[in-house]
N, C-alpha and C. Protein backbone atom coordinates (compact mmCIF):
# COMPACT_ATOMS: atom_id res chain seq x y z
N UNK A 1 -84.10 -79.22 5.87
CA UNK A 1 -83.03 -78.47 5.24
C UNK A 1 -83.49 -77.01 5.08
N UNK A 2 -82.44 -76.22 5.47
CA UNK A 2 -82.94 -74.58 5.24
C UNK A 2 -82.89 -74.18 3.95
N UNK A 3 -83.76 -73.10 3.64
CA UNK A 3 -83.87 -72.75 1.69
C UNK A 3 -83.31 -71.42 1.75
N UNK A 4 -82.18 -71.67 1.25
CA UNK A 4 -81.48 -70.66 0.75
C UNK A 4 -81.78 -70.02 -0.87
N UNK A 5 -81.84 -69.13 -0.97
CA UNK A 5 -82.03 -68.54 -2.20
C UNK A 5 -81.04 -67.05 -2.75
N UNK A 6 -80.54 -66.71 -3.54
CA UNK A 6 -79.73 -65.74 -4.27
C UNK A 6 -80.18 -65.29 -5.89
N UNK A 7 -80.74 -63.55 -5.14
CA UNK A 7 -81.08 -63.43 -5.99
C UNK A 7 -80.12 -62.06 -6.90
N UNK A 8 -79.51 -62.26 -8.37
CA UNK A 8 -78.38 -61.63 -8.98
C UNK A 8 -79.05 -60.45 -9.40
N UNK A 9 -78.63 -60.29 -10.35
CA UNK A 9 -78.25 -58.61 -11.07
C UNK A 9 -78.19 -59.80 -12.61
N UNK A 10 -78.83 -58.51 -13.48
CA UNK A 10 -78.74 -59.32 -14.99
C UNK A 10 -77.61 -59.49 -15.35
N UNK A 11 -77.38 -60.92 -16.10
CA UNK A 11 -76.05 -61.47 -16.72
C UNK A 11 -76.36 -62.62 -17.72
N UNK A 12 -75.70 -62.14 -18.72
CA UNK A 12 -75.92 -62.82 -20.03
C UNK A 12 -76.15 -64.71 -19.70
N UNK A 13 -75.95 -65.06 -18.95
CA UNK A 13 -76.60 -66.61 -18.70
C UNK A 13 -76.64 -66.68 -17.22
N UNK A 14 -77.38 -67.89 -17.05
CA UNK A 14 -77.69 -67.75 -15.53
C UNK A 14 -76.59 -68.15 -14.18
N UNK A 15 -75.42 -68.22 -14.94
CA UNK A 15 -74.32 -68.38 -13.86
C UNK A 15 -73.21 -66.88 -14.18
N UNK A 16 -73.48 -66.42 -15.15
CA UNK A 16 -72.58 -65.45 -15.11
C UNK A 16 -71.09 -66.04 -15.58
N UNK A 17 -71.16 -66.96 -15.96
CA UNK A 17 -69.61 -67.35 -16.08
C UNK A 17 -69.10 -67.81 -18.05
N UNK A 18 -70.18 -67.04 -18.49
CA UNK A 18 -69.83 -67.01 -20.35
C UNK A 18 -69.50 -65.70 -20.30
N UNK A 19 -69.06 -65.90 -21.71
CA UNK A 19 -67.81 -64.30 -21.87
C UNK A 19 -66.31 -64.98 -21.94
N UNK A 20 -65.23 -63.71 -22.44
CA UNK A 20 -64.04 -64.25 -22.11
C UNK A 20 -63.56 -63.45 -20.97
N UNK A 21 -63.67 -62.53 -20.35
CA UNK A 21 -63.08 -62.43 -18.95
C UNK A 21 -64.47 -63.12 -18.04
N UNK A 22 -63.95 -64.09 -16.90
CA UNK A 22 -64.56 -64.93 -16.01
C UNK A 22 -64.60 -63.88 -14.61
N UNK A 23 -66.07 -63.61 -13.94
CA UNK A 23 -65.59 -62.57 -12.74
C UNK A 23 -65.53 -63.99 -11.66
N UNK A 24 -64.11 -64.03 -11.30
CA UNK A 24 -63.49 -65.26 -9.82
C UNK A 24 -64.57 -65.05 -8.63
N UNK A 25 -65.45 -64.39 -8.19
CA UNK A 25 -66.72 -64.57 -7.40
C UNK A 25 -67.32 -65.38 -8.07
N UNK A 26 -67.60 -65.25 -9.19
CA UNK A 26 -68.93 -65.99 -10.15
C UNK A 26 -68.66 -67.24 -9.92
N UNK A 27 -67.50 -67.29 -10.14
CA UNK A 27 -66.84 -68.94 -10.48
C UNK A 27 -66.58 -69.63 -9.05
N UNK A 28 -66.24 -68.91 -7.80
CA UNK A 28 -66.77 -69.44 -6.86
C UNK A 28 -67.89 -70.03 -6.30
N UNK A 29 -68.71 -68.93 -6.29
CA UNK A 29 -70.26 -69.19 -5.88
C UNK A 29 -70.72 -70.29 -6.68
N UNK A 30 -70.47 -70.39 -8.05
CA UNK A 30 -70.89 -71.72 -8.65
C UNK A 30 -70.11 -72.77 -8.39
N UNK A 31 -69.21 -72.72 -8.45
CA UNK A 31 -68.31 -74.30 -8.29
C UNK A 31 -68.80 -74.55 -6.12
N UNK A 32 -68.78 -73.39 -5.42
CA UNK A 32 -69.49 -74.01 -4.00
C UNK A 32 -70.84 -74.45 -3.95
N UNK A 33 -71.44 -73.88 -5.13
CA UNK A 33 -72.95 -74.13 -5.29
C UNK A 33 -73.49 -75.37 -5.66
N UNK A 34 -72.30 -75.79 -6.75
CA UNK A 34 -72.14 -77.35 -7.62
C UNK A 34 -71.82 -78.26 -5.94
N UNK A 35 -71.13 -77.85 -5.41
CA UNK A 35 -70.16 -79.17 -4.15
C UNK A 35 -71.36 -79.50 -3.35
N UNK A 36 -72.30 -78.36 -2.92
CA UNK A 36 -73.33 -78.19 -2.06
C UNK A 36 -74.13 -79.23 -2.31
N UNK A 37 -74.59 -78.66 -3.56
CA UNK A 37 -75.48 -80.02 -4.21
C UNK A 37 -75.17 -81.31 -4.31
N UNK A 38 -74.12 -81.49 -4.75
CA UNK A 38 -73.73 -83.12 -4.74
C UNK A 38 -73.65 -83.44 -3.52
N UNK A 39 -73.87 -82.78 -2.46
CA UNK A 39 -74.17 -83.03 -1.19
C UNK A 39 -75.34 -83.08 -0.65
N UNK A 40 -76.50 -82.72 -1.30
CA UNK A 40 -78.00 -83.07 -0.97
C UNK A 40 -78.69 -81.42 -0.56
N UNK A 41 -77.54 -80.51 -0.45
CA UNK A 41 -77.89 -78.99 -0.32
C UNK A 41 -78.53 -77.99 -1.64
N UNK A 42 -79.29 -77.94 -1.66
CA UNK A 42 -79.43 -77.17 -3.14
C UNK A 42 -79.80 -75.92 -2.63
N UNK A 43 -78.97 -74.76 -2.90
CA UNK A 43 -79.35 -73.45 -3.31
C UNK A 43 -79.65 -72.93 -4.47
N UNK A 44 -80.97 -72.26 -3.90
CA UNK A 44 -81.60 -71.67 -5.50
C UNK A 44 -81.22 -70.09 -6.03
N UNK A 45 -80.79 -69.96 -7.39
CA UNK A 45 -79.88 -68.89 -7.94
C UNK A 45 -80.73 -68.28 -8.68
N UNK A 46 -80.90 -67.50 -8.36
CA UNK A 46 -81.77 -66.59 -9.50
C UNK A 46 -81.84 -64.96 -10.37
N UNK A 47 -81.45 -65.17 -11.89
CA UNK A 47 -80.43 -63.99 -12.82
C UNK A 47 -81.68 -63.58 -12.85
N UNK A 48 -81.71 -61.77 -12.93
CA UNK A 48 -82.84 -60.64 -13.63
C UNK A 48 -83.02 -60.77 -14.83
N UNK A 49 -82.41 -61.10 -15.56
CA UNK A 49 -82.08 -61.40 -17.16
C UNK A 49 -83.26 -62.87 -17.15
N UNK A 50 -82.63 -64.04 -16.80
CA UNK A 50 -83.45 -65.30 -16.72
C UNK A 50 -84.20 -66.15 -16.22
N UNK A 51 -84.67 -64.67 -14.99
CA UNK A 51 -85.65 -65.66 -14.00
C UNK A 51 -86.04 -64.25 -13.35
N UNK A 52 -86.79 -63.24 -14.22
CA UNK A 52 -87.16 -62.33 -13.60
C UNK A 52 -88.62 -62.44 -12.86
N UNK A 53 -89.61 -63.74 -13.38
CA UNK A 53 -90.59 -64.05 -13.00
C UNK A 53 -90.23 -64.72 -11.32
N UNK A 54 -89.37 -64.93 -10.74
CA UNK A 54 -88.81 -65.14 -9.49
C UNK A 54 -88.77 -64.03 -8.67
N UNK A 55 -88.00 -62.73 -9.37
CA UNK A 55 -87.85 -61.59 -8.72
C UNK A 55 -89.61 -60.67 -8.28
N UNK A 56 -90.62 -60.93 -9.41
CA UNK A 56 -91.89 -60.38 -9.27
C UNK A 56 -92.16 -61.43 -8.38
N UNK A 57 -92.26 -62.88 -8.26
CA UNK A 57 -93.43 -63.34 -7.08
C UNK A 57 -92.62 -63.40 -5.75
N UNK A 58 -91.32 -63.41 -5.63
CA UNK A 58 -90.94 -63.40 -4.70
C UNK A 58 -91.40 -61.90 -3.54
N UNK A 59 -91.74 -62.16 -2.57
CA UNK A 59 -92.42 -60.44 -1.98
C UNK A 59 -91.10 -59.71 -1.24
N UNK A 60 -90.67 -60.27 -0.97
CA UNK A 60 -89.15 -59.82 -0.04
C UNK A 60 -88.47 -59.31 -0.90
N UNK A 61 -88.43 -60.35 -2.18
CA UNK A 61 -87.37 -59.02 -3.19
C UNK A 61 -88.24 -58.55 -4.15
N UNK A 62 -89.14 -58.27 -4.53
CA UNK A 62 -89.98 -57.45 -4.99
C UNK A 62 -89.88 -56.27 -3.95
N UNK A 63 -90.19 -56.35 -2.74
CA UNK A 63 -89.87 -54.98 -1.80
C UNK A 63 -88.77 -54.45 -1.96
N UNK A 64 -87.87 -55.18 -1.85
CA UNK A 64 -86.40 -55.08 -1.42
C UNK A 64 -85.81 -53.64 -2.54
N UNK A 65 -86.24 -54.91 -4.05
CA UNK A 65 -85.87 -53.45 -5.43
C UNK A 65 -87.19 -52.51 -5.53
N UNK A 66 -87.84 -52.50 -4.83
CA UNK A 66 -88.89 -51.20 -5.42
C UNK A 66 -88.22 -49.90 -4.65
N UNK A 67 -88.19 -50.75 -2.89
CA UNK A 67 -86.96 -49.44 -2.06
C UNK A 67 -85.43 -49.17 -2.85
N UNK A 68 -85.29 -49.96 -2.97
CA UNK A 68 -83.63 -50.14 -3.28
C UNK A 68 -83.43 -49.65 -4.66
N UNK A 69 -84.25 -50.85 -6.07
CA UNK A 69 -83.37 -50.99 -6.92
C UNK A 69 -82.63 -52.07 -6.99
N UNK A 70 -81.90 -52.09 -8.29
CA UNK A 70 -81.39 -53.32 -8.80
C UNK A 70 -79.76 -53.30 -8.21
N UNK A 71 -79.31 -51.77 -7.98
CA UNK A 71 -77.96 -51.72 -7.67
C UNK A 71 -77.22 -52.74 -6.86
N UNK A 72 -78.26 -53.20 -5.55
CA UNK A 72 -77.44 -53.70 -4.30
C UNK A 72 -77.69 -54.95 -4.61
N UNK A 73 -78.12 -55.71 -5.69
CA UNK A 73 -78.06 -57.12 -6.17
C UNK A 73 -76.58 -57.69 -5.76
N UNK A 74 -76.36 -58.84 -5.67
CA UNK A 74 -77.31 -59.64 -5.34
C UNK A 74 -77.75 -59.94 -3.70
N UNK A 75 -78.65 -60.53 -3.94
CA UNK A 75 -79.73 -60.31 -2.12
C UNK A 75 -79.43 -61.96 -1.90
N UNK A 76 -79.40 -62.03 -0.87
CA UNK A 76 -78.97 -63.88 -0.37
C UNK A 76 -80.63 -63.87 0.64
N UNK A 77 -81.26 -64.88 0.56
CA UNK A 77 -82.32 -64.73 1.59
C UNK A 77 -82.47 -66.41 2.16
N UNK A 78 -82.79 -66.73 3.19
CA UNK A 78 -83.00 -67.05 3.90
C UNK A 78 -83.92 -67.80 4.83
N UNK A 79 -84.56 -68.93 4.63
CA UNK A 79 -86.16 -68.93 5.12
C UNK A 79 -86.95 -68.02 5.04
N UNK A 80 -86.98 -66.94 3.70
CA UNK A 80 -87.85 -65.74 3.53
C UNK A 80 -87.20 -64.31 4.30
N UNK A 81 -86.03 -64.35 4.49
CA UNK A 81 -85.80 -63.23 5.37
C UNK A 81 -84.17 -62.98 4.78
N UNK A 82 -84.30 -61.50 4.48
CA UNK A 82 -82.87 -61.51 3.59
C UNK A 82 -81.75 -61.14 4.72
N UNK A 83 -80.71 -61.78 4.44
CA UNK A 83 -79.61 -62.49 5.22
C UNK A 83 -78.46 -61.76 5.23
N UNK A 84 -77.65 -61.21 3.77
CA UNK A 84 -77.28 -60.27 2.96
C UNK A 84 -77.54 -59.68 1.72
N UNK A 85 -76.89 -58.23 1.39
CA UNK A 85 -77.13 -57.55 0.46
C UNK A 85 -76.13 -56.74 0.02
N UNK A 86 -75.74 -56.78 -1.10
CA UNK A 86 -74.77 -56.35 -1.88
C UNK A 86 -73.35 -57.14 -2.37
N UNK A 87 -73.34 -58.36 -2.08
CA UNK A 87 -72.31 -59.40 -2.29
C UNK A 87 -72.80 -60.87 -1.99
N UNK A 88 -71.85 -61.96 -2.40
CA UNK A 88 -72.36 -63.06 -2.47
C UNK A 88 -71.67 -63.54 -0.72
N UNK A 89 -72.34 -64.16 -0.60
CA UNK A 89 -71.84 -64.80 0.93
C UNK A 89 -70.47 -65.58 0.66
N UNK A 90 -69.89 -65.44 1.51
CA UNK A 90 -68.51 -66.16 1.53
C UNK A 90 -68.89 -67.68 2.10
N UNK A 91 -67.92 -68.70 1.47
CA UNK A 91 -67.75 -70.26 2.12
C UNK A 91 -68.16 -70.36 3.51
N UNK A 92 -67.47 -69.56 4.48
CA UNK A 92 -67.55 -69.69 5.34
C UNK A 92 -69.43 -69.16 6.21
N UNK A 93 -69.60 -68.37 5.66
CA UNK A 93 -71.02 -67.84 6.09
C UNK A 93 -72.46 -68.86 5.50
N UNK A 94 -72.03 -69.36 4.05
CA UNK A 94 -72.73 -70.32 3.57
C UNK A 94 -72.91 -71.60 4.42
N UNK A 95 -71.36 -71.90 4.86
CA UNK A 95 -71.79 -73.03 5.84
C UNK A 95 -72.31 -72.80 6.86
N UNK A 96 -71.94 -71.88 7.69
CA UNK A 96 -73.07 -71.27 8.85
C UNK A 96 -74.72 -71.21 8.64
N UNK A 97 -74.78 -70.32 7.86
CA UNK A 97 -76.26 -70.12 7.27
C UNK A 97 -76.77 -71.30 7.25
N UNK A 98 -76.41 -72.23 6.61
CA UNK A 98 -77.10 -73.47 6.10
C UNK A 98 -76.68 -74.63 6.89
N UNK A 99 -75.88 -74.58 8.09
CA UNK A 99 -75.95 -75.39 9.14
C UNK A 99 -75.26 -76.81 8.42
N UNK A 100 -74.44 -76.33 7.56
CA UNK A 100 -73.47 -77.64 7.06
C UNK A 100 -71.74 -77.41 7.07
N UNK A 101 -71.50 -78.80 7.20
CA UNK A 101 -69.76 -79.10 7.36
C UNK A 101 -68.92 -78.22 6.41
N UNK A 102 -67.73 -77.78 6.21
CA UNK A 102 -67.31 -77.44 5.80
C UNK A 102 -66.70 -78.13 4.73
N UNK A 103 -66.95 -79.37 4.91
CA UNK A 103 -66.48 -81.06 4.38
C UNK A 103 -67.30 -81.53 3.38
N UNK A 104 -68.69 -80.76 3.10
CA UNK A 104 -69.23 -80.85 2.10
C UNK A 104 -68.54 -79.61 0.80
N UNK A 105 -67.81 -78.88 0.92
CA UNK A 105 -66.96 -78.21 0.01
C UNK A 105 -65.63 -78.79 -0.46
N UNK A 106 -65.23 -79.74 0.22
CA UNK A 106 -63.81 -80.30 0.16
C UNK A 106 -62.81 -79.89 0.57
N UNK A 107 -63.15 -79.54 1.59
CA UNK A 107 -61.93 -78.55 2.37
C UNK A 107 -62.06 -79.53 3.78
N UNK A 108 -61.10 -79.81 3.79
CA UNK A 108 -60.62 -80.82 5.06
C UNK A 108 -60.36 -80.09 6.15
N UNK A 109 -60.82 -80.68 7.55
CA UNK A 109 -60.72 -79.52 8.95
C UNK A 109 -59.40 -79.63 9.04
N UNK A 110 -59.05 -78.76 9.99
CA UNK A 110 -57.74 -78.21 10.23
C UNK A 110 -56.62 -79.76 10.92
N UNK A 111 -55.81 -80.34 10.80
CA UNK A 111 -55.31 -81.25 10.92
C UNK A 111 -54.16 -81.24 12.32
N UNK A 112 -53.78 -81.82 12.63
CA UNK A 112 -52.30 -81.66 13.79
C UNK A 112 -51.71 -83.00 12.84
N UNK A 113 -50.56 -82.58 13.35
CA UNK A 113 -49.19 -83.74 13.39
C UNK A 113 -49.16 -84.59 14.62
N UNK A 114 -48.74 -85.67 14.38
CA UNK A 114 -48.72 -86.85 14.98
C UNK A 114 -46.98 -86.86 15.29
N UNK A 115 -46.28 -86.95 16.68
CA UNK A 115 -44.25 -86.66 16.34
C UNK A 115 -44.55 -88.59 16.03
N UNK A 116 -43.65 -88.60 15.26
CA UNK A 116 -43.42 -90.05 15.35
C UNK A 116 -42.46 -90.93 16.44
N UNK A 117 -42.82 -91.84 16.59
CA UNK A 117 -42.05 -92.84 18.24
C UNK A 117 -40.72 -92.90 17.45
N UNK A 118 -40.05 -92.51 18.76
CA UNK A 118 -38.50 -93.35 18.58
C UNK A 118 -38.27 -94.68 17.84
N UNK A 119 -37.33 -94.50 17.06
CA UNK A 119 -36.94 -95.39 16.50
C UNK A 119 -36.50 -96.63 17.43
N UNK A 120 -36.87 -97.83 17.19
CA UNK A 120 -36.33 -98.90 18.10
C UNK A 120 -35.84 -100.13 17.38
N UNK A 121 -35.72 -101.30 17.78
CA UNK A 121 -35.23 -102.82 17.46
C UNK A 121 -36.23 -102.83 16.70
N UNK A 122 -37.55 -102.39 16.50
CA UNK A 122 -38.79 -102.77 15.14
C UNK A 122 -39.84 -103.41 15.94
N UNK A 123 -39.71 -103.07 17.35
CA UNK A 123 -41.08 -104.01 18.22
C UNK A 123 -41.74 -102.52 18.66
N UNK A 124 -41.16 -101.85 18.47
CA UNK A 124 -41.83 -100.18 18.55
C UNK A 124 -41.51 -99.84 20.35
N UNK A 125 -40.90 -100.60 20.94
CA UNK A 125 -41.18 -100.16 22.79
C UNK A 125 -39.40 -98.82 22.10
N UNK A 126 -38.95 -98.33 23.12
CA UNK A 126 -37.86 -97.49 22.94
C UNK A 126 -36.74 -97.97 24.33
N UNK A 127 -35.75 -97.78 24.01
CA UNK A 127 -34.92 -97.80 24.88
C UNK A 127 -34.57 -99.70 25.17
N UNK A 128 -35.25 -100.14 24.29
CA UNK A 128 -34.76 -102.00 24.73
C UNK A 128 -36.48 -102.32 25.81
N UNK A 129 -37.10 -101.82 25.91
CA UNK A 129 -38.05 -101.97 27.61
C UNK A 129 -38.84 -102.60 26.85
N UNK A 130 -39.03 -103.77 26.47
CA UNK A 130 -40.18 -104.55 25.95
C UNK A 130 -41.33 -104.56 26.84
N UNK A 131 -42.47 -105.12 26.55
CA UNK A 131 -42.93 -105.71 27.51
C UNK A 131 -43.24 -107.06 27.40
């Protein structure tokens, strides 16, 4: 399994989602983060506020903010190699990245319609043509 890791910008708990206005990214990334897991995927999340000892041993983002700074948080990385920077990855890139179904989120693939057979006598042939 590939190790994904995300690392945030300080926020009063480690999902970002206490307070009374909720930011709808936050609450994405966690509720895809929750589906992932109950799927055997675990991505690791990590707040400046509550896991800044992550941000010092990690060396990629220890580099990353000494050039940068905290501004372009959060950093998505990758088997050690940062992936994006400045936003959280979208559904769709998460499943790429991490080489999983889209079906582990609960989002069902794209479907077709089936026309349904002519109506018949109830033996299903059409037109009387049994066999």
């Amino acid at each position: 399994m590939k190790k994904m890791q995300i690392f945030e910008k300080a926020m009063c708990c480690s999902t970002g989602l206490c307070g009374v206005g909720v930011d709808p990214e936050l609450l994405r990334v966690s509720t895809v983060l929750n589906a992932l897991k109950k799927n055997g995927v675990e991505v690791q999340r990590f707040n400046l506020s509550s896991s800044p000892q992550e941000f010092v041993d990690n060396k990629v983002v220890n580099n990353f903010i000494n050039e940068k700074g905290i501004d372009d948080l959060p950093v998505t990385i990758l088997e050690g190699e940062i992936v994006l920077v400045g936003r959280y990855p979208t559904n769709g890139e998460l499943m790429k990245l991490l080489n999983v179904p889209m079906s582990f989120l609960g989002e069902k693939p794209k479907s077709f319609k089936i026309k349904a057979a002519p109506k018949s006598g109830g033996c299903g042939c059409g037109n009387g043509d049994c066999c």
